[in-house]
Protein backbone atom coordinates (compact mmCIF):
# COMPACT_ATOMS: atom_id res chain seq x y z
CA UNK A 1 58.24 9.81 -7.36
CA UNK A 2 56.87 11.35 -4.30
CA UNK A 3 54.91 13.94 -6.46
CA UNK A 4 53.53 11.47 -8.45
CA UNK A 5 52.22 8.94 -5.25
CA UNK A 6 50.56 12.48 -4.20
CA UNK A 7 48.70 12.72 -7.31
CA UNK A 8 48.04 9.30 -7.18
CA UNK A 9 46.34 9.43 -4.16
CA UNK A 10 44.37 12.26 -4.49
CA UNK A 11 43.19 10.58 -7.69
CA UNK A 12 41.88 7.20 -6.07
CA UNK A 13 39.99 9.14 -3.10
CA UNK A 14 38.46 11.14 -5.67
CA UNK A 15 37.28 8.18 -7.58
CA UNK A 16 36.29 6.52 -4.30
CA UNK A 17 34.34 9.85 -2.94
CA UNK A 18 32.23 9.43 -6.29
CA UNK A 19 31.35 6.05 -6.55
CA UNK A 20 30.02 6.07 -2.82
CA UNK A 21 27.84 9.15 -3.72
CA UNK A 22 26.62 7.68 -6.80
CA UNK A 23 26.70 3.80 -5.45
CA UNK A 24 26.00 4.36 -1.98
CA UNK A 25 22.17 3.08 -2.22
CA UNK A 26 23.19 0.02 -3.81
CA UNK A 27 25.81 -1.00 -0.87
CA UNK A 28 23.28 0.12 1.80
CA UNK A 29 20.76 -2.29 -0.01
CA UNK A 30 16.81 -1.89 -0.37
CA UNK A 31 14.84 0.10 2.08
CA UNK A 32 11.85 -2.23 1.36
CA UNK A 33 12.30 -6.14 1.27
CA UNK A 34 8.74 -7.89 -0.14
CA UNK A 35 8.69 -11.23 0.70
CA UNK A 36 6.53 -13.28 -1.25
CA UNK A 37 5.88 -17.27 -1.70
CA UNK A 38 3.61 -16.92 -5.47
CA UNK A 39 4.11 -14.68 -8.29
CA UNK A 40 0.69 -15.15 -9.21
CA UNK A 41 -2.68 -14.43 -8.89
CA UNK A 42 -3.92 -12.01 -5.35
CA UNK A 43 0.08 -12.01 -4.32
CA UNK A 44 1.16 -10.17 -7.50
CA UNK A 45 -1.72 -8.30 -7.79
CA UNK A 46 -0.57 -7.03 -4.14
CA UNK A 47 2.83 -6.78 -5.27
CA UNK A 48 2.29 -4.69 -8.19
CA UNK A 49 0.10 -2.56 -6.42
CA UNK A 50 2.28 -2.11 -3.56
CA UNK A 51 4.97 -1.04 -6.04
CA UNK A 52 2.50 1.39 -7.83
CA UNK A 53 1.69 2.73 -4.21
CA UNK A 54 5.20 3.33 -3.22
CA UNK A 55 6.33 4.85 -6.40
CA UNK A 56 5.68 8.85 -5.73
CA UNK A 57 8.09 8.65 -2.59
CA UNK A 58 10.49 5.06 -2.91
CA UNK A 59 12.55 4.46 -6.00
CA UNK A 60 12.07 1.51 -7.74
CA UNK A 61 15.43 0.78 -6.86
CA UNK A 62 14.87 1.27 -3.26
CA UNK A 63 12.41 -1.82 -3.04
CA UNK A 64 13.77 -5.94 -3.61
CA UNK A 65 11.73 -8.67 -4.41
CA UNK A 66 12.07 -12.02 -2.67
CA UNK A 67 10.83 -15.95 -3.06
CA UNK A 68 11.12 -18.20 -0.33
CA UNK A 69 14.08 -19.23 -1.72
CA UNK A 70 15.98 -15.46 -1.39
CA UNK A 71 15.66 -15.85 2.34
CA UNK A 72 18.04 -19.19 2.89
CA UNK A 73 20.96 -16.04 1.68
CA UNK A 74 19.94 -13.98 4.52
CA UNK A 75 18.28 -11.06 2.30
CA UNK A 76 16.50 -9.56 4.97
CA UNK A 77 19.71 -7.82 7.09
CA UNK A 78 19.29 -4.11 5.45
CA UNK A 79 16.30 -3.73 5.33
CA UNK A 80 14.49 -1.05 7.11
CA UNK A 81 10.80 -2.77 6.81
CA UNK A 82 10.34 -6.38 5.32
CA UNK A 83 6.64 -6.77 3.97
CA UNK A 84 5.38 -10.42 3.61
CA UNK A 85 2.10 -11.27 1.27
CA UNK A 86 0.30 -14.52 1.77
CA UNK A 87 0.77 -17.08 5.26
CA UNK A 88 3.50 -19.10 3.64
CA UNK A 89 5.90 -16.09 3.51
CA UNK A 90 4.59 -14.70 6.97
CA UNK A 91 5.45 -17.92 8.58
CA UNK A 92 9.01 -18.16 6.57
CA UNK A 93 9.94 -14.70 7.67
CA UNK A 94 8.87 -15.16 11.36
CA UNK A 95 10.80 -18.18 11.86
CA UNK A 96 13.70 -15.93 10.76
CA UNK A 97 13.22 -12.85 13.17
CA UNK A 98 14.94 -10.48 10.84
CA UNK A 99 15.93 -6.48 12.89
CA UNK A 100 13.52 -4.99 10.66
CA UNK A 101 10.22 -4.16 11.15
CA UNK A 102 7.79 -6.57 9.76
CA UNK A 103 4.52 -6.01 8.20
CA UNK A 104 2.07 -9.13 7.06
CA UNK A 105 -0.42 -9.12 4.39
CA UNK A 106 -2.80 -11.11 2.87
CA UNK A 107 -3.13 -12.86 6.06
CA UNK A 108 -6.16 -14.08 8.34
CA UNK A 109 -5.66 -13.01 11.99
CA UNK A 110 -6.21 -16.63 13.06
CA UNK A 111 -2.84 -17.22 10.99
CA UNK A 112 -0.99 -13.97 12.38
CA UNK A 113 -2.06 -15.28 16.01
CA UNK A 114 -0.40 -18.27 15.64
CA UNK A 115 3.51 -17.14 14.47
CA UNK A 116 5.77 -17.27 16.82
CA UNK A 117 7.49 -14.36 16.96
CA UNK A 118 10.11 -14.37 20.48
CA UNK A 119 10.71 -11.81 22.49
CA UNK A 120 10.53 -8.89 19.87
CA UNK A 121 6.85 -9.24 19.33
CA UNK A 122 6.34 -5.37 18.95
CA UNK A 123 8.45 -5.56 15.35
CA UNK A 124 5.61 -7.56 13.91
CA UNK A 125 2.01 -5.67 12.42
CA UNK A 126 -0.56 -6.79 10.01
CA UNK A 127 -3.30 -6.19 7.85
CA UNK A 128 -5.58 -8.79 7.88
CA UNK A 129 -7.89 -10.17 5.00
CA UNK A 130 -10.64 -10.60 7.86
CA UNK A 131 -13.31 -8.29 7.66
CA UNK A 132 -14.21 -6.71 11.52
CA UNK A 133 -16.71 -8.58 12.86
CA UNK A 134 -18.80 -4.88 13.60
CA UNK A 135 -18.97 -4.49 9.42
CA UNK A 136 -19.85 -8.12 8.69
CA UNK A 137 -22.98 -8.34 11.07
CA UNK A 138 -23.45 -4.42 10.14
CA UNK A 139 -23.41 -5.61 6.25
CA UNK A 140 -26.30 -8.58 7.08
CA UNK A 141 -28.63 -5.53 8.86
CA UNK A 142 -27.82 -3.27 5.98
CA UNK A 143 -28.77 -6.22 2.84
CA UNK A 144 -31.03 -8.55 5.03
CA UNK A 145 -33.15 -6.90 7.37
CA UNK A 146 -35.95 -9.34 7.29
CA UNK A 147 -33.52 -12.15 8.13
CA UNK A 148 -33.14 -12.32 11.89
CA UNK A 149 -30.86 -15.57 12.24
CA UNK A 150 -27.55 -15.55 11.93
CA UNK A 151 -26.19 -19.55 11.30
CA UNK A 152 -21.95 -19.95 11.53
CA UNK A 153 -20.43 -22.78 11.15
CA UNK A 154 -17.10 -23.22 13.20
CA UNK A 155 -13.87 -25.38 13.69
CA UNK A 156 -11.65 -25.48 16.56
CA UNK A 157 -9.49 -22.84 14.30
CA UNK A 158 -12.28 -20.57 13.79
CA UNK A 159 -14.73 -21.00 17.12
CA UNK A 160 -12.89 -17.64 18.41
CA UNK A 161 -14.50 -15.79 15.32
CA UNK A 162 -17.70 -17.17 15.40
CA UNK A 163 -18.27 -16.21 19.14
CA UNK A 164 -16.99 -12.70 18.42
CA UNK A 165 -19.68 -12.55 15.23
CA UNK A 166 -22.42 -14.12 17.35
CA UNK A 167 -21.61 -11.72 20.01
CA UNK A 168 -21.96 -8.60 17.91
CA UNK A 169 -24.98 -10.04 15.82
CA UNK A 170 -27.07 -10.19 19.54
CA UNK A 171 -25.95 -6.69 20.25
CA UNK A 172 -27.64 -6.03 17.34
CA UNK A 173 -30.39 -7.48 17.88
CA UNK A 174 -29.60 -10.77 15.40
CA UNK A 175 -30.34 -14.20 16.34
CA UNK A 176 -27.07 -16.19 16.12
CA UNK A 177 -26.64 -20.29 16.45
CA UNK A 178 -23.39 -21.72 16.29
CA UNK A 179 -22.18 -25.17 14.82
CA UNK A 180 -18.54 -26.51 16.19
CA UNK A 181 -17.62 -29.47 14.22
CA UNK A 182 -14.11 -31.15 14.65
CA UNK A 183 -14.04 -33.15 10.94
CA UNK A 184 -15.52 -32.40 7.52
CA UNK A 185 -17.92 -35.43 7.73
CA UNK A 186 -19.89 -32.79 10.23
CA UNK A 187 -20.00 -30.46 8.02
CA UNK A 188 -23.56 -31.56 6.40
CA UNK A 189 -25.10 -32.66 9.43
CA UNK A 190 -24.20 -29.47 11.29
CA UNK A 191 -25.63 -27.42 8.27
CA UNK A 192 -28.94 -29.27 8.48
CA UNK A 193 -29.38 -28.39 12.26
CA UNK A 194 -28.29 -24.94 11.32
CA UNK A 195 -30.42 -24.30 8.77
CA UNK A 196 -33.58 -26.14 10.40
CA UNK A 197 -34.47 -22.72 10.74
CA UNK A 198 -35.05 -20.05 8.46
CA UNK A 199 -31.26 -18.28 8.38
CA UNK A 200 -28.65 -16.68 6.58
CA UNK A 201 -25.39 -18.53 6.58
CA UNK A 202 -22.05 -16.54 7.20
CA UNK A 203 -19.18 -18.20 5.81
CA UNK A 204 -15.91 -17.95 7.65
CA UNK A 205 -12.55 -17.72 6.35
CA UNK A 206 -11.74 -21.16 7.67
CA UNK A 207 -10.42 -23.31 5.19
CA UNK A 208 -11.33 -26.75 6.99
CA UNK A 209 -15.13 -25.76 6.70
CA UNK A 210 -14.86 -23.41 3.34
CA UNK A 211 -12.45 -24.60 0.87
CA UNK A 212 -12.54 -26.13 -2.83
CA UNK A 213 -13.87 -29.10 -2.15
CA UNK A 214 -16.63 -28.27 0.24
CA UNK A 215 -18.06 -25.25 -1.17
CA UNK A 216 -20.28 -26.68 -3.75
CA UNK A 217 -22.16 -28.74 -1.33
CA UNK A 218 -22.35 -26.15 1.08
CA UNK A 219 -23.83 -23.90 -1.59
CA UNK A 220 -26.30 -26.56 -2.66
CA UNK A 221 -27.45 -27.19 1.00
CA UNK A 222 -27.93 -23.50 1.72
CA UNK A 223 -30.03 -23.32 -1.39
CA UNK A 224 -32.17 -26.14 -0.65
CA UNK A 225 -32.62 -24.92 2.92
CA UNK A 226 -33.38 -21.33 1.24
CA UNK A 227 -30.76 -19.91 3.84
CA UNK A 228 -28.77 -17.34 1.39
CA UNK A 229 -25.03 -17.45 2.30
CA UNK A 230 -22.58 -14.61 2.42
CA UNK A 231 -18.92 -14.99 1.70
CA UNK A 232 -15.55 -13.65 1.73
CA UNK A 233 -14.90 -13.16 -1.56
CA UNK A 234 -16.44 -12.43 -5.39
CA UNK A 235 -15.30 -15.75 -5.70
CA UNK A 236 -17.86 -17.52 -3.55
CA UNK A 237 -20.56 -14.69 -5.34
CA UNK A 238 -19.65 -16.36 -9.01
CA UNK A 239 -19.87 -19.90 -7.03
CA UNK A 240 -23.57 -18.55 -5.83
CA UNK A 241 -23.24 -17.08 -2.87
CA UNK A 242 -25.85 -13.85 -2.87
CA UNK A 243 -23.17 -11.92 -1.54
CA UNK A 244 -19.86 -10.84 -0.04
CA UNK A 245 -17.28 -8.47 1.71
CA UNK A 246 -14.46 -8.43 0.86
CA UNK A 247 -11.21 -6.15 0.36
CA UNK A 248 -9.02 -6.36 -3.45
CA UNK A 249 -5.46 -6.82 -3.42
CA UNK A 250 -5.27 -2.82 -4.14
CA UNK A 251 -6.71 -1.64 -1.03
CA UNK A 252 -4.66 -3.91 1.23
CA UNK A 253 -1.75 -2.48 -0.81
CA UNK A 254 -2.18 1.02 -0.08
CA UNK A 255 -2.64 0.77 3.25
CA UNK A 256 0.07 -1.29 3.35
CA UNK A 257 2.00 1.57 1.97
CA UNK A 258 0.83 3.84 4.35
CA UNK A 259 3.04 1.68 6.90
CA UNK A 260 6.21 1.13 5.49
CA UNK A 261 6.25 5.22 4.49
CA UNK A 262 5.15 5.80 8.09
CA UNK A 263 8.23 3.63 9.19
CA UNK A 264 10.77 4.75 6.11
CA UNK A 265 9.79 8.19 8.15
CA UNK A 266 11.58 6.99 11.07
CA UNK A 267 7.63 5.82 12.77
CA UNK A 268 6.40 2.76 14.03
CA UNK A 269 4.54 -0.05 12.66
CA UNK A 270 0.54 0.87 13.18
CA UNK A 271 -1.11 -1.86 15.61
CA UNK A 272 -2.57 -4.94 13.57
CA UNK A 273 -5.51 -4.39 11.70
CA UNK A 274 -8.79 -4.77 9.24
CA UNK A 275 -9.06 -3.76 6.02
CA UNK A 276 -10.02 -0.05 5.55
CA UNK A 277 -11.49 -0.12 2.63
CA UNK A 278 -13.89 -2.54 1.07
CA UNK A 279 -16.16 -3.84 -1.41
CA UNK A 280 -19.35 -5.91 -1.93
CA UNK A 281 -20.31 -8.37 -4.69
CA UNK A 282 -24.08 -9.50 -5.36
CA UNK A 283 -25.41 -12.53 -7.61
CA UNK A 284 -28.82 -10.87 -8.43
CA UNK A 285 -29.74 -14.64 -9.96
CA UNK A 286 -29.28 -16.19 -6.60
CA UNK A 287 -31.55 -13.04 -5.13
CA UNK A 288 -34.62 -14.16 -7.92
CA UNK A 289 -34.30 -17.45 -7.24
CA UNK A 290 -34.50 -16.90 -3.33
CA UNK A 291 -36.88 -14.18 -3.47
CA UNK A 292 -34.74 -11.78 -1.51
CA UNK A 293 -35.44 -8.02 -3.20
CA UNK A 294 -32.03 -6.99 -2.66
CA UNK A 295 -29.87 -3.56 -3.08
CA UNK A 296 -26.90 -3.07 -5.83
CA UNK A 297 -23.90 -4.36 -4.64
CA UNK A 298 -22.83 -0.22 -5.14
CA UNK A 299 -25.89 1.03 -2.94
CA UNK A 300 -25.07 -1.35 -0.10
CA UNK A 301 -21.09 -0.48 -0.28
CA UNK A 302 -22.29 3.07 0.16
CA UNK A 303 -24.63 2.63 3.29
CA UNK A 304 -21.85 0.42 4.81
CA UNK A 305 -19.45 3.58 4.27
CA UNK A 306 -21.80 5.70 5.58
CA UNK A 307 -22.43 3.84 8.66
CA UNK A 308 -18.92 3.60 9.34
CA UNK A 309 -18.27 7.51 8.71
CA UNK A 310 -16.08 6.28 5.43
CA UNK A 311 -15.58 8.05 2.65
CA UNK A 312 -15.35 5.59 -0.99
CA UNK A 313 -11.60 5.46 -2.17
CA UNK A 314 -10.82 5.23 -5.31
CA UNK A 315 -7.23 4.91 -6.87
């Protein structure tokens, strides 16, 4: 009987010894937690390319998945870096100050400003969808030189961004006039006095002033005022904006993955910031119809590259 315990044990810490070697990611959990509130549309286009990114150096295994929902079971305690996409899962994961290094995408810096995030503020880092304020005035000098006034249109949430745009614009020798309005029933008159003048209107990602419901009208008023507007995304070019800057889902995902390998290598989260890469959009109808001769969207990408010492990146 004793010889036979012996074997016995020898057997079951054998047995144990292999299923920790073969099991032992699965009880230490994922590396990479991506937090998420919409499996659809920009936030699963950044998901999947955020996966696709990751894939030479984290196993699929190595990287979880998680809705709103997933967090109310406390998901986030193994992880060594949670990544959120969108506001809704930034602001969900904040209020939860997980150990783990946190790094928010798909998120306006007005939005990241205003998370609380305690005493541990140095686990949080972003990427922003906001363009830097040096390329979007740089972009309007580039595609409109013979447009000298710069017209923004600004809430209380966005009067930060404007003054940092209007700043920049007079350093560069740009004219720049600034609306504040506190309710959408300013937004029309406030357009009118901005575009007394002749002036390109820079739309700003402020979704009290550019949203849904407003952005036909503000299209229509810009086009009857002949003041061209520039957007934020190829959505507002289809809409009839003559142009826009803007970052895809793709870019923000790989240099999103440049973070969490830089942390999964025992780093630190990078400081908050831009977009690296970019893109433009043109509507070469609204151009006609304005008489604006203007560049392909490709040829202005490339001198906005150049300016900024940027080399195109493709996948």
């Amino acid at each position: 009987m004793p010889q036979f315990d012996h074997r016995l044990l020898r057997a079951l810490l054998l047995a144990l010894a292999i299923l920790a070697v073969c099991c032992g990611r699965a009880f230490a959990g994922p590396r990479v937690v991506v937090v998420t509130a919409e499996r659809s549309g920009a936030h699963e286009e950044t998901l999947v390319a955020l996966r696709n990114a990751l894939a030479p150096d984290v196993p699929d295994g190595d990287v979880a998945v998680f809705g709103l929902r997933d967090l109310e079971r406390g998901s986030l305690a193994d992880a060594r870096i949670v990544v959120t996409i969108g506001t809704q899962a930034a602001k969900a994961v904040g209020i939860r100050a997980p150990a783990a290094p946190v790094l928010h995408t798909l998120i306006p810096r007005e939005a990241f400003d205003l998370i609380q995030y305690g005493p541990h503020s140095d686990r949080y880092s972003a990427i922003f969808l906001d363009q830097p304020v040096h390329r979007q005035i740089a972009l309007l000098n580039i595609a409109l030189p013979h447009t000298p006034n710069v017209a923004l249109l600004a809430s209380p949430a966005s009067d930060d961004l404007a003054r940092r745009l209007a700043s920049v614009a007079r350093e560069q020798q740009l004219r720049a006039t600034i609306e504040k309005i506190s309710t959408v029933d300013e937004i029309y008159p406030a357009l009118e006095r901005l575009l007394a003048e002749p002036a390109v209107l820079l739309a700003l990602p402020d979704s009290v002033l550019f949203n849904s419901y407003t952005i036909q009208n503000v299209l229509l008023t810009s086009y009857r005022r002949r003041a061209p507007l520039v957007g934020f995304s190829p959505a507002y070019v289809r809409a009839g904006a003559l142009l826009a800057l803007y970052s895809t889902p793709a870019q923000i995902a790989r240099q999103a993955a440049d973070a969490v390998r830089r942390v999964l290598a025992g780093g630190g989260l990078p400081p908050p910031q831009a977009p690296r890469e970019f893109e433009i959009a043109t509507n070469p109808s609204v151009a006609r119809s304005l008489a604006i001769e203007l560049e392909s969207a490709e040829r202005i990408a490339a001198r906005l590259r150049q300016r900024e010492g940027r080399p195109e990146v493709r996948p």
